[in-house]
PDB file of N, CA and C in Angstrom:
ATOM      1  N   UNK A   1       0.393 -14.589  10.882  1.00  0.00           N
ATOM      2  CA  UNK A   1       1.543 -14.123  10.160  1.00  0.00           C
ATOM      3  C   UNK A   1       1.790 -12.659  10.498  1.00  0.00           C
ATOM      4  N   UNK A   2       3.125 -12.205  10.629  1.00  0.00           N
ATOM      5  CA  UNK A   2       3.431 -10.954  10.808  1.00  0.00           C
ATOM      6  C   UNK A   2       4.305 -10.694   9.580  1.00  0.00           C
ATOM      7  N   UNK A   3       4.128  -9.075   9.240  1.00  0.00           N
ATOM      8  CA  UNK A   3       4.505  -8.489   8.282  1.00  0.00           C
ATOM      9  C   UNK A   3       5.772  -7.458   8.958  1.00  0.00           C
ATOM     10  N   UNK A   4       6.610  -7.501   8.352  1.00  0.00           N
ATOM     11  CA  UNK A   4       8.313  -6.417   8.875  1.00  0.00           C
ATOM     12  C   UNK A   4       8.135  -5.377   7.928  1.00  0.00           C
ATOM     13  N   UNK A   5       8.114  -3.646   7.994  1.00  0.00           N
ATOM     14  CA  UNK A   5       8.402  -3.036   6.853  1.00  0.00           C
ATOM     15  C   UNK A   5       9.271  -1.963   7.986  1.00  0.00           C
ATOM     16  N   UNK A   6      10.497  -1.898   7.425  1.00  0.00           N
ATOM     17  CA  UNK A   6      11.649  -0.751   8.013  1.00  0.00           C
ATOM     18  C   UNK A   6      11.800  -1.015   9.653  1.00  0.00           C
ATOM     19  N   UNK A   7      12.119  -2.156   9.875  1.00  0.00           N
ATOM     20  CA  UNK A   7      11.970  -2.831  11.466  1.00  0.00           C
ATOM     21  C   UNK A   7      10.593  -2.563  12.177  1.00  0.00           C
ATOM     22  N   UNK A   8       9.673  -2.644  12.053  1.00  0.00           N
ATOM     23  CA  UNK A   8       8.404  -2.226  12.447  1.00  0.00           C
ATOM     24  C   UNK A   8       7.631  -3.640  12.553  1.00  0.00           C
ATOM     25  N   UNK A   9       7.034  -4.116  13.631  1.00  0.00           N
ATOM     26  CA  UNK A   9       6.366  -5.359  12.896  1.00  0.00           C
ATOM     27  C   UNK A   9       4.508  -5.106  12.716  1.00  0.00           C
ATOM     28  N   UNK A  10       4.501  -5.345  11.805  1.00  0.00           N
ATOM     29  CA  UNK A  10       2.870  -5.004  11.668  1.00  0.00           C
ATOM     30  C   UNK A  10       1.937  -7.296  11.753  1.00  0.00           C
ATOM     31  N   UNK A  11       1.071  -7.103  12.862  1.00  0.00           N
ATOM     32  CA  UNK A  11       0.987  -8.418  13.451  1.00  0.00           C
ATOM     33  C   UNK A  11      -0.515  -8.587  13.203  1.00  0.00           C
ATOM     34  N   UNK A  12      -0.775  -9.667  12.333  1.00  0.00           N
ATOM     35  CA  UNK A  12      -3.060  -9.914  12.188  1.00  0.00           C
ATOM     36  C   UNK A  12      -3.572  -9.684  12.845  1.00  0.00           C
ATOM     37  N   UNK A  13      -4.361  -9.052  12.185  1.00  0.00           N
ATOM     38  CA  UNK A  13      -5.555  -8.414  13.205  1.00  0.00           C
ATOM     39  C   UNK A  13      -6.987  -8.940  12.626  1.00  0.00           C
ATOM     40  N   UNK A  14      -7.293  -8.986  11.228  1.00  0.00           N
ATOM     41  CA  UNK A  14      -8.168  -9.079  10.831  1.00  0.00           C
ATOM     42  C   UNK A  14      -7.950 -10.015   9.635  1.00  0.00           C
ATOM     43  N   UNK A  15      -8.457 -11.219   9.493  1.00  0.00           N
ATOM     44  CA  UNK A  15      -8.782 -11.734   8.087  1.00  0.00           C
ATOM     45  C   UNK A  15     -10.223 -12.016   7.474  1.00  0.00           C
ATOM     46  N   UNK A  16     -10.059 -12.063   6.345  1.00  0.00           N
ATOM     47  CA  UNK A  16     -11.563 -12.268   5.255  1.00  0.00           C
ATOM     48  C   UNK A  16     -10.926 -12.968   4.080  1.00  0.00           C
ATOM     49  N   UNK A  17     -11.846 -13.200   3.215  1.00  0.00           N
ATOM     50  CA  UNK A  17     -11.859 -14.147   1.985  1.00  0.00           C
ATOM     51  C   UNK A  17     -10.365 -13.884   1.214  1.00  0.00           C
ATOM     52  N   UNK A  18     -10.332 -12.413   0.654  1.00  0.00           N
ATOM     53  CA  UNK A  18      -9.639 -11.785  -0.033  1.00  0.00           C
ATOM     54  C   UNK A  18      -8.695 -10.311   0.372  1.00  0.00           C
ATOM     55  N   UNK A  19      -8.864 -10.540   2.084  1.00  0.00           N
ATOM     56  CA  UNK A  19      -8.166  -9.440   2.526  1.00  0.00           C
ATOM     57  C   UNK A  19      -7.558  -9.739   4.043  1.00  0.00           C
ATOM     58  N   UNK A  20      -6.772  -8.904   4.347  1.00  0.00           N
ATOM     59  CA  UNK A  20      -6.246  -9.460   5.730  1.00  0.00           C
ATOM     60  C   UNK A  20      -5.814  -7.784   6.289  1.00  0.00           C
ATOM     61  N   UNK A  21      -6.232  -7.847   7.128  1.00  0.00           N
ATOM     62  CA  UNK A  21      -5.433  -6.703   8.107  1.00  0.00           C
ATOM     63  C   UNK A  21      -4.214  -6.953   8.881  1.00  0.00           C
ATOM     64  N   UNK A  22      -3.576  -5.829   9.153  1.00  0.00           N
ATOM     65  CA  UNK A  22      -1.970  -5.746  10.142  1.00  0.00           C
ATOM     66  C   UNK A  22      -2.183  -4.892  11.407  1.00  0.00           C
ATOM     67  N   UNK A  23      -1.878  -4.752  12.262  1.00  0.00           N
ATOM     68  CA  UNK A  23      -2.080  -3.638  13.489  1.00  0.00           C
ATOM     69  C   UNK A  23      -0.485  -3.208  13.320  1.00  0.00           C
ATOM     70  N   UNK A  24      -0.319  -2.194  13.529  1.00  0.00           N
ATOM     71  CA  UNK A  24       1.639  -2.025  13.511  1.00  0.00           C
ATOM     72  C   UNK A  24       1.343  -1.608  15.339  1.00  0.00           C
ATOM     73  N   UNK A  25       3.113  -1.230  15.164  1.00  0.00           N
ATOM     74  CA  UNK A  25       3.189  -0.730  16.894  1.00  0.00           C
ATOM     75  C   UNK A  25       2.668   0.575  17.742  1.00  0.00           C
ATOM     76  N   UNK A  26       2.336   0.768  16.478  1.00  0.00           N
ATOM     77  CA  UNK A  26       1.823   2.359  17.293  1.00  0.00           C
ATOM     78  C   UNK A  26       0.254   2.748  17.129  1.00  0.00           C
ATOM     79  N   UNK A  27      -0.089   1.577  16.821  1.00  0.00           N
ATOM     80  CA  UNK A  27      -1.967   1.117  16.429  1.00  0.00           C
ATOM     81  C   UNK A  27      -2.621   1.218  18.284  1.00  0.00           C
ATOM     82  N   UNK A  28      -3.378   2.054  18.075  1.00  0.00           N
ATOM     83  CA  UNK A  28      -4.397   1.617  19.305  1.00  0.00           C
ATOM     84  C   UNK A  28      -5.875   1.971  19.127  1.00  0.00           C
ATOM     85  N   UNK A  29      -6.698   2.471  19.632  1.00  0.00           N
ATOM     86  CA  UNK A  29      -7.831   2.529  19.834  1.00  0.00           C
ATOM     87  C   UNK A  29      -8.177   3.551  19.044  1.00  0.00           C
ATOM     88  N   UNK A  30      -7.704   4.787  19.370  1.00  0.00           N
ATOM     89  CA  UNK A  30      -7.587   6.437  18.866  1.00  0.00           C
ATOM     90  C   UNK A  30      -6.664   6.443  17.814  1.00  0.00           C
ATOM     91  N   UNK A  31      -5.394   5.735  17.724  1.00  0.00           N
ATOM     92  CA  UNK A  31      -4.373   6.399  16.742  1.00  0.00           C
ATOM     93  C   UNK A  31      -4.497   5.163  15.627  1.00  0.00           C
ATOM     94  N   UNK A  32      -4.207   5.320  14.782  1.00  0.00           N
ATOM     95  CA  UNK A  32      -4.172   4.757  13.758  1.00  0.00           C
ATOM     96  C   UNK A  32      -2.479   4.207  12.716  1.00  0.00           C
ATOM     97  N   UNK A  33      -2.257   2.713  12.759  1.00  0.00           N
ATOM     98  CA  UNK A  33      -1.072   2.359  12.303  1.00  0.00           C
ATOM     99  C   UNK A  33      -1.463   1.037  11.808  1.00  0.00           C
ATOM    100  N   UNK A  34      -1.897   0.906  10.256  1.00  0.00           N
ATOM    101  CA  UNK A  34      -2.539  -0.467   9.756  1.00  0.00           C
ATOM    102  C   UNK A  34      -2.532  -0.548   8.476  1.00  0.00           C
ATOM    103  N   UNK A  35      -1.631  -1.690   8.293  1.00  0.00           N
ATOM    104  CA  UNK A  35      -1.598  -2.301   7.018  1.00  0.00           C
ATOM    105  C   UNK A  35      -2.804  -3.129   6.547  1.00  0.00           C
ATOM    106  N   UNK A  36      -3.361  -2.903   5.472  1.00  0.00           N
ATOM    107  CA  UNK A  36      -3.936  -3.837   4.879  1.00  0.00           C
ATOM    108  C   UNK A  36      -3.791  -4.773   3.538  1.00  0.00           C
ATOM    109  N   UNK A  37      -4.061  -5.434   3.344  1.00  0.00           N
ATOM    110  CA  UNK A  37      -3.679  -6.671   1.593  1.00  0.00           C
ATOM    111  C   UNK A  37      -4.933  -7.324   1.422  1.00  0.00           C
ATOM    112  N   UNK A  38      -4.968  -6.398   0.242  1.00  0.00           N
ATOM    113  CA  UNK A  38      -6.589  -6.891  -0.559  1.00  0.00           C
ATOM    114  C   UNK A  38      -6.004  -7.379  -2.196  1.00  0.00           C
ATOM    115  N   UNK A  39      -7.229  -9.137  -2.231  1.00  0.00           N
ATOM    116  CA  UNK A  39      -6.692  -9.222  -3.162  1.00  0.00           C
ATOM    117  C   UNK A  39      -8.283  -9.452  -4.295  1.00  0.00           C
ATOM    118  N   UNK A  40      -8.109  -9.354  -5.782  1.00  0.00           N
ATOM    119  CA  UNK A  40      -8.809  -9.514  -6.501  1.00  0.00           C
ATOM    120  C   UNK A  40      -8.637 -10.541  -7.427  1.00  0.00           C
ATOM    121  N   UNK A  41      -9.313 -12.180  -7.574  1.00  0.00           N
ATOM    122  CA  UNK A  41      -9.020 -12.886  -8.821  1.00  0.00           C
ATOM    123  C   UNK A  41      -9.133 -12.451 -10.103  1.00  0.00           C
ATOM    124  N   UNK A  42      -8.509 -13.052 -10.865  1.00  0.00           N
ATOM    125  CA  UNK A  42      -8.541 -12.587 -12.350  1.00  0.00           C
ATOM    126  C   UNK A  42      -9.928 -13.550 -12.729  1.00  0.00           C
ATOM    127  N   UNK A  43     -10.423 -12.411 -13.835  1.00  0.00           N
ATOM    128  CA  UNK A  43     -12.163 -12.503 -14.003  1.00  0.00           C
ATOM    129  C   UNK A  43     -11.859 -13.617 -15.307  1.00  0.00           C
ATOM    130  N   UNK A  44     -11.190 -14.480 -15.965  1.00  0.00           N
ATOM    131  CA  UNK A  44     -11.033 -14.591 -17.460  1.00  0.00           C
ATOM    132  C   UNK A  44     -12.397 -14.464 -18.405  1.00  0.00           C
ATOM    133  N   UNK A  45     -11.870 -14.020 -19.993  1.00  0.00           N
ATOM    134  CA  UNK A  45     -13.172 -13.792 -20.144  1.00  0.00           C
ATOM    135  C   UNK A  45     -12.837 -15.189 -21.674  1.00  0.00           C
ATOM    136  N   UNK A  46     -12.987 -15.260 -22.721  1.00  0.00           N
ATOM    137  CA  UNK A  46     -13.277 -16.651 -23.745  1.00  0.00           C
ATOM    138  C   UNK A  46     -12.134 -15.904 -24.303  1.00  0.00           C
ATOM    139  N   UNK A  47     -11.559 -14.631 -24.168  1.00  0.00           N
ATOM    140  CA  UNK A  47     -10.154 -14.050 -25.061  1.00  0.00           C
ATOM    141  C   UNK A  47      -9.178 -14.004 -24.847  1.00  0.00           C
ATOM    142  N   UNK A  48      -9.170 -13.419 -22.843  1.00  0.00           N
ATOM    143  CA  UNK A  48      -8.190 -13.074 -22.155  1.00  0.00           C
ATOM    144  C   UNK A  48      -7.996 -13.785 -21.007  1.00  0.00           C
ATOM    145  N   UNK A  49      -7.228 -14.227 -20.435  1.00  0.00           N
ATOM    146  CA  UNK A  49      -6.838 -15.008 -18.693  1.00  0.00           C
ATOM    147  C   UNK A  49      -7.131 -13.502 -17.317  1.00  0.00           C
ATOM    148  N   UNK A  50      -7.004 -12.567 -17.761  1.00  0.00           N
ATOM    149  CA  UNK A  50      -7.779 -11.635 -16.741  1.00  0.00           C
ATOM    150  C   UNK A  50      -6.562 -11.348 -16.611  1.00  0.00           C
ATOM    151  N   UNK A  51      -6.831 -10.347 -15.130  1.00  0.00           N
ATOM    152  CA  UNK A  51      -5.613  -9.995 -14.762  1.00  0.00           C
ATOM    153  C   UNK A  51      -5.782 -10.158 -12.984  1.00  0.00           C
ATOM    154  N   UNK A  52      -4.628 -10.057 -11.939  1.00  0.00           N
ATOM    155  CA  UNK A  52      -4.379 -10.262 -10.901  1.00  0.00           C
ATOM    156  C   UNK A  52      -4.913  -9.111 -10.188  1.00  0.00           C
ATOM    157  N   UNK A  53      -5.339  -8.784  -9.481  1.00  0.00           N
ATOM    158  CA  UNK A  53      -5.200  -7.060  -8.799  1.00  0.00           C
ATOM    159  C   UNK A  53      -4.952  -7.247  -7.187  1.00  0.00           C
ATOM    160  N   UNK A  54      -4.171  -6.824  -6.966  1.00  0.00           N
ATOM    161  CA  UNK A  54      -4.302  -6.472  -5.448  1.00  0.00           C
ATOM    162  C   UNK A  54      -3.202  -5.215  -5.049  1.00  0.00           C
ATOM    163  N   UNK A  55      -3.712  -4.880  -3.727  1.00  0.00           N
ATOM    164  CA  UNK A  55      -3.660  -3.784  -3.147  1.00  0.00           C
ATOM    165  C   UNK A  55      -2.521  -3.772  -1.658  1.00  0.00           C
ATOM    166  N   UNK A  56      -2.123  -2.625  -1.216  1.00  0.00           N
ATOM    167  CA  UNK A  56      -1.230  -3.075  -0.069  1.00  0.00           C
ATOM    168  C   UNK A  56      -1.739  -1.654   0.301  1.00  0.00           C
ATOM    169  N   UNK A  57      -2.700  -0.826   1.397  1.00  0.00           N
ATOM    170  CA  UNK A  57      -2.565   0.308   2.010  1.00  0.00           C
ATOM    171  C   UNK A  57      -2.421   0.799   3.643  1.00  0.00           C
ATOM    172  N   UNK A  58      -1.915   1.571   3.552  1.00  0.00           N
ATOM    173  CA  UNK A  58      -1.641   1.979   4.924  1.00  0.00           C
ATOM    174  C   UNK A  58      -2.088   3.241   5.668  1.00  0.00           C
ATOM    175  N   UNK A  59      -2.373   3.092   7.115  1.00  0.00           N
ATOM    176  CA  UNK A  59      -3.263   3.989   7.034  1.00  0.00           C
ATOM    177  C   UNK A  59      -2.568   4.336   8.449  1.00  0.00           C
ATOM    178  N   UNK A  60      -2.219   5.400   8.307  1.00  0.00           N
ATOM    179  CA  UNK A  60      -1.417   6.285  10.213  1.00  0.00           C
ATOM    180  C   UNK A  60      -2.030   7.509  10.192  1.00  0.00           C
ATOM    181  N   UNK A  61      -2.208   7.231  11.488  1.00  0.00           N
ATOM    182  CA  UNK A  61      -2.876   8.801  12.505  1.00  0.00           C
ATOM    183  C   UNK A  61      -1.707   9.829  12.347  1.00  0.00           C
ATOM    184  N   UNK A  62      -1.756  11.194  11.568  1.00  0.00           N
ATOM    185  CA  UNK A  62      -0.820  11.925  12.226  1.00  0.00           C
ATOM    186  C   UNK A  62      -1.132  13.167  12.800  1.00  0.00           C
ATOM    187  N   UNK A  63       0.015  13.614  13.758  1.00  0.00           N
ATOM    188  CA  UNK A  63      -0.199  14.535  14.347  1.00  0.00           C
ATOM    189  C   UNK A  63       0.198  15.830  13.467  1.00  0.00           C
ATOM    190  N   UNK A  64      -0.929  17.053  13.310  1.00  0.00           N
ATOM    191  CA  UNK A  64      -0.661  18.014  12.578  1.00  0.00           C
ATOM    192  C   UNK A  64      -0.598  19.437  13.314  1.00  0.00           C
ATOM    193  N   UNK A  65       0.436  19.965  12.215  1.00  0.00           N
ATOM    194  CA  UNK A  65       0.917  21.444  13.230  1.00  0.00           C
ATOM    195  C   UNK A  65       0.295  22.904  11.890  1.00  0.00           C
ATOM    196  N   UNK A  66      -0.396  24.036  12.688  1.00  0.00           N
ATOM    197  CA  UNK A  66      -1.130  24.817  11.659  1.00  0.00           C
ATOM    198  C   UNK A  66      -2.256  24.268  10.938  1.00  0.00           C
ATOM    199  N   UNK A  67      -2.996  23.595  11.160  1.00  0.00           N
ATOM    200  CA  UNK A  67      -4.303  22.975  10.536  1.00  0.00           C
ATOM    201  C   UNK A  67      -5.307  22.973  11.694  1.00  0.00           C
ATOM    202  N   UNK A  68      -6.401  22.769  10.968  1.00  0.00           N
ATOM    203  CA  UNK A  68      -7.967  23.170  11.626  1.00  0.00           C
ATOM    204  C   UNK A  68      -7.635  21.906  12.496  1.00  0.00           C
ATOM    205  N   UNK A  69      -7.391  21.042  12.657  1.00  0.00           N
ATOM    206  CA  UNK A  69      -7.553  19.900  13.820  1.00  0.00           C
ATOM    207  C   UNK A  69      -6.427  19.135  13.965  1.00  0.00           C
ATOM    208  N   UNK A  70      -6.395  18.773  15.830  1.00  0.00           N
ATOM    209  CA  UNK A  70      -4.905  18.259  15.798  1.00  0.00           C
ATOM    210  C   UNK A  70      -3.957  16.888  15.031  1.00  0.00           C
ATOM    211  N   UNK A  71      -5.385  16.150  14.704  1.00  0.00           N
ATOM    212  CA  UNK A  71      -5.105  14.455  13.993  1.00  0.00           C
ATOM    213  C   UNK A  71      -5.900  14.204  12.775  1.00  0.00           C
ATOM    214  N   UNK A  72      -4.869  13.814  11.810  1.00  0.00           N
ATOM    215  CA  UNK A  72      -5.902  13.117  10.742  1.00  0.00           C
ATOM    216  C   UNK A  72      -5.679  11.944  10.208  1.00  0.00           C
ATOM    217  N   UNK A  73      -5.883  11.188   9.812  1.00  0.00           N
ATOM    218  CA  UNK A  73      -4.829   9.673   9.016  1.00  0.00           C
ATOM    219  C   UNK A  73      -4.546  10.420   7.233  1.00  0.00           C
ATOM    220  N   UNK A  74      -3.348   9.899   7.561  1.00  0.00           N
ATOM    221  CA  UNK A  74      -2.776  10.109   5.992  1.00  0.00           C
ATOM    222  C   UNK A  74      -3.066   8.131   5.350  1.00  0.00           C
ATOM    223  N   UNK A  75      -3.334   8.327   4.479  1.00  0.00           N
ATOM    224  CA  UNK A  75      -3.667   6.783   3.461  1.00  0.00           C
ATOM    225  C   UNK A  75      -2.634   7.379   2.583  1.00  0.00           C
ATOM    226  N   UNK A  76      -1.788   5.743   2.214  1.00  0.00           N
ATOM    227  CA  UNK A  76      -0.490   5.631   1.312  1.00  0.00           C
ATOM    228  C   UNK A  76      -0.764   4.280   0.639  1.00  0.00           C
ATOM    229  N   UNK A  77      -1.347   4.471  -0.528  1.00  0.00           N
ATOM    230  CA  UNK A  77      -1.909   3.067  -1.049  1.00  0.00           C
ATOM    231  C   UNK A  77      -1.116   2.745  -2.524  1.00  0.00           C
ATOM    232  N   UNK A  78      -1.008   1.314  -2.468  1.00  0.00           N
ATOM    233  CA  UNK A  78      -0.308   1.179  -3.700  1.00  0.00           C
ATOM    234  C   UNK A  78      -0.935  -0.373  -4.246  1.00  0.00           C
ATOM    235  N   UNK A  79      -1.333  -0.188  -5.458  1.00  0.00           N
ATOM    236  CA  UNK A  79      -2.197  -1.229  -6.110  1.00  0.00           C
ATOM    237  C   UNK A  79      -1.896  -1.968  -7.434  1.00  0.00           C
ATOM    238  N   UNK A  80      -1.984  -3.061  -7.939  1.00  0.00           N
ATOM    239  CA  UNK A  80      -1.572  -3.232  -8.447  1.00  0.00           C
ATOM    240  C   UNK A  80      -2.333  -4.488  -9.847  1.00  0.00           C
ATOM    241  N   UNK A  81      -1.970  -4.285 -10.841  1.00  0.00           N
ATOM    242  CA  UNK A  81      -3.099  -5.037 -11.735  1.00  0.00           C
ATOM    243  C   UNK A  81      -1.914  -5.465 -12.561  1.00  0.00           C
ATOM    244  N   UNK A  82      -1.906  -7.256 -12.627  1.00  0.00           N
ATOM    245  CA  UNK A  82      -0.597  -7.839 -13.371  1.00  0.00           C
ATOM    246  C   UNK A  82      -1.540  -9.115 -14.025  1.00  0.00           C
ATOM    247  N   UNK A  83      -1.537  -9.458 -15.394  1.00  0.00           N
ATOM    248  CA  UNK A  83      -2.217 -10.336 -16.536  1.00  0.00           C
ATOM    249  C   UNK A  83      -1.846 -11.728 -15.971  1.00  0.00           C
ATOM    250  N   UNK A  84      -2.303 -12.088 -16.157  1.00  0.00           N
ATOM    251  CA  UNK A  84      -2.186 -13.728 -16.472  1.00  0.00           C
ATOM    252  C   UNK A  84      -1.323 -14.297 -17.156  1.00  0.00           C
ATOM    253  N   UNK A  85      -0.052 -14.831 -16.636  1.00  0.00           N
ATOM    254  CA  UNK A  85       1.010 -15.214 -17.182  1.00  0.00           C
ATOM    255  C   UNK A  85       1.854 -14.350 -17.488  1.00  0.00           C
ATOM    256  N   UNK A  86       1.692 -13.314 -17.123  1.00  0.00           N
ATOM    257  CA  UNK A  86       3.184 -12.434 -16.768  1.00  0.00           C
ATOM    258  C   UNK A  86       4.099 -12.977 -16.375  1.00  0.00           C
ATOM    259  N   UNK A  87       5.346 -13.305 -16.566  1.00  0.00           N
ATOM    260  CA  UNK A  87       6.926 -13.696 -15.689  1.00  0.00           C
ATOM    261  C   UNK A  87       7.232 -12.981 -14.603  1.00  0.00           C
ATOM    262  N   UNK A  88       7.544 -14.258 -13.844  1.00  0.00           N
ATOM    263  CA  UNK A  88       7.971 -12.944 -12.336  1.00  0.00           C
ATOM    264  C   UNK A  88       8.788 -12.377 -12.225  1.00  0.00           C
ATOM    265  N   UNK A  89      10.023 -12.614 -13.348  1.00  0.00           N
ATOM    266  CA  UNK A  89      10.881 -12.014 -13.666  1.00  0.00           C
ATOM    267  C   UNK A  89      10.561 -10.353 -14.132  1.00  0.00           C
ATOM    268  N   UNK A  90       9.368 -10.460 -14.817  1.00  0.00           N
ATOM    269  CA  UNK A  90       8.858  -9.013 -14.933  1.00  0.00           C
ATOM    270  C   UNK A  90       8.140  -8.469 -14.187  1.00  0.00           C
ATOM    271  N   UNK A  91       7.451  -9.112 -13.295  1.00  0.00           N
ATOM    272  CA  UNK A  91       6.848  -8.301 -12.361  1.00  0.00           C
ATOM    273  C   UNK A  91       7.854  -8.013 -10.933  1.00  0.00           C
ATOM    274  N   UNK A  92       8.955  -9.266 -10.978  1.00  0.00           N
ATOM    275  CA  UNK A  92       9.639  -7.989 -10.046  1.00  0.00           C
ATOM    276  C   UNK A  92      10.386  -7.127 -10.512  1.00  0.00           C
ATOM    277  N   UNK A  93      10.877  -7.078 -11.356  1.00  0.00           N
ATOM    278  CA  UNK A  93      11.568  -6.103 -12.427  1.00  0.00           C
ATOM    279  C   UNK A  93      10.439  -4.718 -12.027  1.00  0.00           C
ATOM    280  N   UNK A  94       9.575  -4.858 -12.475  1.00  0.00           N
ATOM    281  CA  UNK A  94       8.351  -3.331 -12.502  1.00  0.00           C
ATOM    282  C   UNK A  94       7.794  -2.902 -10.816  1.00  0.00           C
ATOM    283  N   UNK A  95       7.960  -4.092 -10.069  1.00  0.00           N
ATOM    284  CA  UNK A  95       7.533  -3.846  -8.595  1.00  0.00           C
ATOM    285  C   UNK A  95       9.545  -2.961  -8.501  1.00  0.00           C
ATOM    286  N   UNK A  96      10.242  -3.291  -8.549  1.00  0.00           N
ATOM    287  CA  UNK A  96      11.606  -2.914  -8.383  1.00  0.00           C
ATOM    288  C   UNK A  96      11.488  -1.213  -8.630  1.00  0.00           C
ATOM    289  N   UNK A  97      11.545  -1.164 -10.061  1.00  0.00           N
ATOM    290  CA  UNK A  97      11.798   0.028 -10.468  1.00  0.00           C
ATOM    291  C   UNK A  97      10.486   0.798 -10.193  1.00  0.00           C
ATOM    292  N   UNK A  98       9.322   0.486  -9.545  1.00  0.00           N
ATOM    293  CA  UNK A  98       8.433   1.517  -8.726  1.00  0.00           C
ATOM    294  C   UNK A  98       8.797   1.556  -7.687  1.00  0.00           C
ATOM    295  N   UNK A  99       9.109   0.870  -6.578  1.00  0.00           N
ATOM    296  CA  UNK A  99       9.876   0.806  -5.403  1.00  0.00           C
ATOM    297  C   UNK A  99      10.692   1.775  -5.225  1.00  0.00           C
ATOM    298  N   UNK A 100      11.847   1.770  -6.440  1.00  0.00           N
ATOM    299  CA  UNK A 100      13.344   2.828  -6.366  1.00  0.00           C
ATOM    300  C   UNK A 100      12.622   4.221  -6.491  1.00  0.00           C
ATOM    301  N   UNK A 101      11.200   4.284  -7.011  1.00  0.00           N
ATOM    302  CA  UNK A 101      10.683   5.457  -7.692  1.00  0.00           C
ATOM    303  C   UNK A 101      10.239   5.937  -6.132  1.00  0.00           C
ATOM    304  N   UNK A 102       9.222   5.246  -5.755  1.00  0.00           N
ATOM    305  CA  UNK A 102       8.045   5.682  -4.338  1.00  0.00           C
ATOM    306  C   UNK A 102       9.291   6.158  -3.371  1.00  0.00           C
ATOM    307  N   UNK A 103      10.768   5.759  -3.469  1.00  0.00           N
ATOM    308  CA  UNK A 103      11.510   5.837  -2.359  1.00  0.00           C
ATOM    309  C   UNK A 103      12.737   7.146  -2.417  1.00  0.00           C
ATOM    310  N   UNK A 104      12.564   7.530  -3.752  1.00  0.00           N
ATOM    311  CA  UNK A 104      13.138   8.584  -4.384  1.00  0.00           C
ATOM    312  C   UNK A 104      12.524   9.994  -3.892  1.00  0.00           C
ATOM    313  N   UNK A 105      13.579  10.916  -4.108  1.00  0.00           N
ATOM    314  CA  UNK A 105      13.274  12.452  -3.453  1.00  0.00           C
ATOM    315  C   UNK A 105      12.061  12.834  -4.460  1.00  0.00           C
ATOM    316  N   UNK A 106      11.923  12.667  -5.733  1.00  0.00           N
ATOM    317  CA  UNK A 106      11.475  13.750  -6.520  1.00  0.00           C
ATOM    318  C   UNK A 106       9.957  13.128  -6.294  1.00  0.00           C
ATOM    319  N   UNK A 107      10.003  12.018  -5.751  1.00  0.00           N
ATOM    320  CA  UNK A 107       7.978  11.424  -5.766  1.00  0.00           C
ATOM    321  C   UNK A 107       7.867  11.836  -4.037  1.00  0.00           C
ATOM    322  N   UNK A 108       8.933  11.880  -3.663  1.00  0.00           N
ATOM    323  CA  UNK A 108       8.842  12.715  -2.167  1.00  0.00           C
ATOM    324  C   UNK A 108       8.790  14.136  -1.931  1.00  0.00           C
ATOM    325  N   UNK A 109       8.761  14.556  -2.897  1.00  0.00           N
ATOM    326  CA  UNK A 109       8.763  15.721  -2.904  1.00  0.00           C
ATOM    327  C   UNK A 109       7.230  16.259  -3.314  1.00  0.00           C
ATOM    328  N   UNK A 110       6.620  15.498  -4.644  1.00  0.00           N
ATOM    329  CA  UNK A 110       5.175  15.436  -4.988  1.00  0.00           C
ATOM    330  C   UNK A 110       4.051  15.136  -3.863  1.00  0.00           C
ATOM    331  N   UNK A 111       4.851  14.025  -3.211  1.00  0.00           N
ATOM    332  CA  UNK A 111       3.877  13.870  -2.020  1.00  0.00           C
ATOM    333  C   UNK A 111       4.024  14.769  -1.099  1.00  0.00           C
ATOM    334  N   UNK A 112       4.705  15.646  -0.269  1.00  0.00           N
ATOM    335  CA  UNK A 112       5.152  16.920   0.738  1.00  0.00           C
ATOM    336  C   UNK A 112       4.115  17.653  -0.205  1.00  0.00           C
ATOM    337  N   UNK A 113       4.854  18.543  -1.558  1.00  0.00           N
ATOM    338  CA  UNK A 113       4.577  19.488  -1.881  1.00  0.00           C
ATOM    339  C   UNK A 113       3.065  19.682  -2.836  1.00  0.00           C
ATOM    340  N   UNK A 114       2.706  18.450  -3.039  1.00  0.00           N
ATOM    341  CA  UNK A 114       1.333  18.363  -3.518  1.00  0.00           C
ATOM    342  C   UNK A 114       1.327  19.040  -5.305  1.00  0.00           C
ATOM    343  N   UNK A 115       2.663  19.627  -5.750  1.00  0.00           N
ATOM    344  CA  UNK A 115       2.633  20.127  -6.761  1.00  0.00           C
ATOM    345  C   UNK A 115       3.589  18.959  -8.106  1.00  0.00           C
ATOM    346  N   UNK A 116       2.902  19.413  -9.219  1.00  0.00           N
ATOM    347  CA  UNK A 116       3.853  18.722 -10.383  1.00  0.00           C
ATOM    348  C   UNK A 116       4.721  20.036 -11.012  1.00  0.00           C
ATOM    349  N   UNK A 117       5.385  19.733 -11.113  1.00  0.00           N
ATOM    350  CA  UNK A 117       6.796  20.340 -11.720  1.00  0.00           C
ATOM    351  C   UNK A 117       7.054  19.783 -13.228  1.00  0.00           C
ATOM    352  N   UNK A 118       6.803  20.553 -14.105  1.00  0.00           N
ATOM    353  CA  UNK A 118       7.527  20.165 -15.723  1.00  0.00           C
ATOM    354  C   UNK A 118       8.762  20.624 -15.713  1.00  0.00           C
TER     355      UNK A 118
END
């Protein structure tokens, strides 16, 4: 299976029980361009149905200008923990309105500028 994010195709590289790797196009030996999807079953316990967890992170080599060394990987991870019998109506509803958020200036700006602003 191949994964599309912003015309890019990220193509298997690696699977396991509960996780799978992506190579994207600009993945090689030295540089770094890789999706991964890790997932966690819900544990139930005699009260609760548990909850879902899984993960989607990405991991690119970049090239840096003014820093002690020329390459580092930046990690952009986003995770996620949804109950047992949640509606998907609500979980895409909440995947939605984090989406509009991660893609927005002002959480782009937190991530550049590393600072919070009141």
């Amino acid at each position: 299976m191949a994964v599309t994010m912003n015309a890019k195709t990220y193509n298997a590289d690696s699977h396991g029980v509960n996780a799978e790797g992506y190579a994207g196009p600009a993945h090689t030996m030295t540089v770094k361009d890789y999706l991964r999807h890790i997932r966690t079953a819900p544990r139930p316990t005699a009260t609760f149905s548990g909850v879902g967890k899984t993960s989607a992170k990405l991991t690119r080599t970049f090239t840096l200008t003014g820093a002690l060394s020329p390459t580092w990987d930046g990690i952009f991870e986003f995770t996620t923990s949804v109950p047992v019998g949640a509606a998907g109506a609500d979980v895409d509803t909440a995947l939605n309105d984090l989406g509009s958020y991660i893609a927005s200036a002002p959480y782009k700006l937190l991530v550049k500028n590393q600072q919070i602003n009141f």
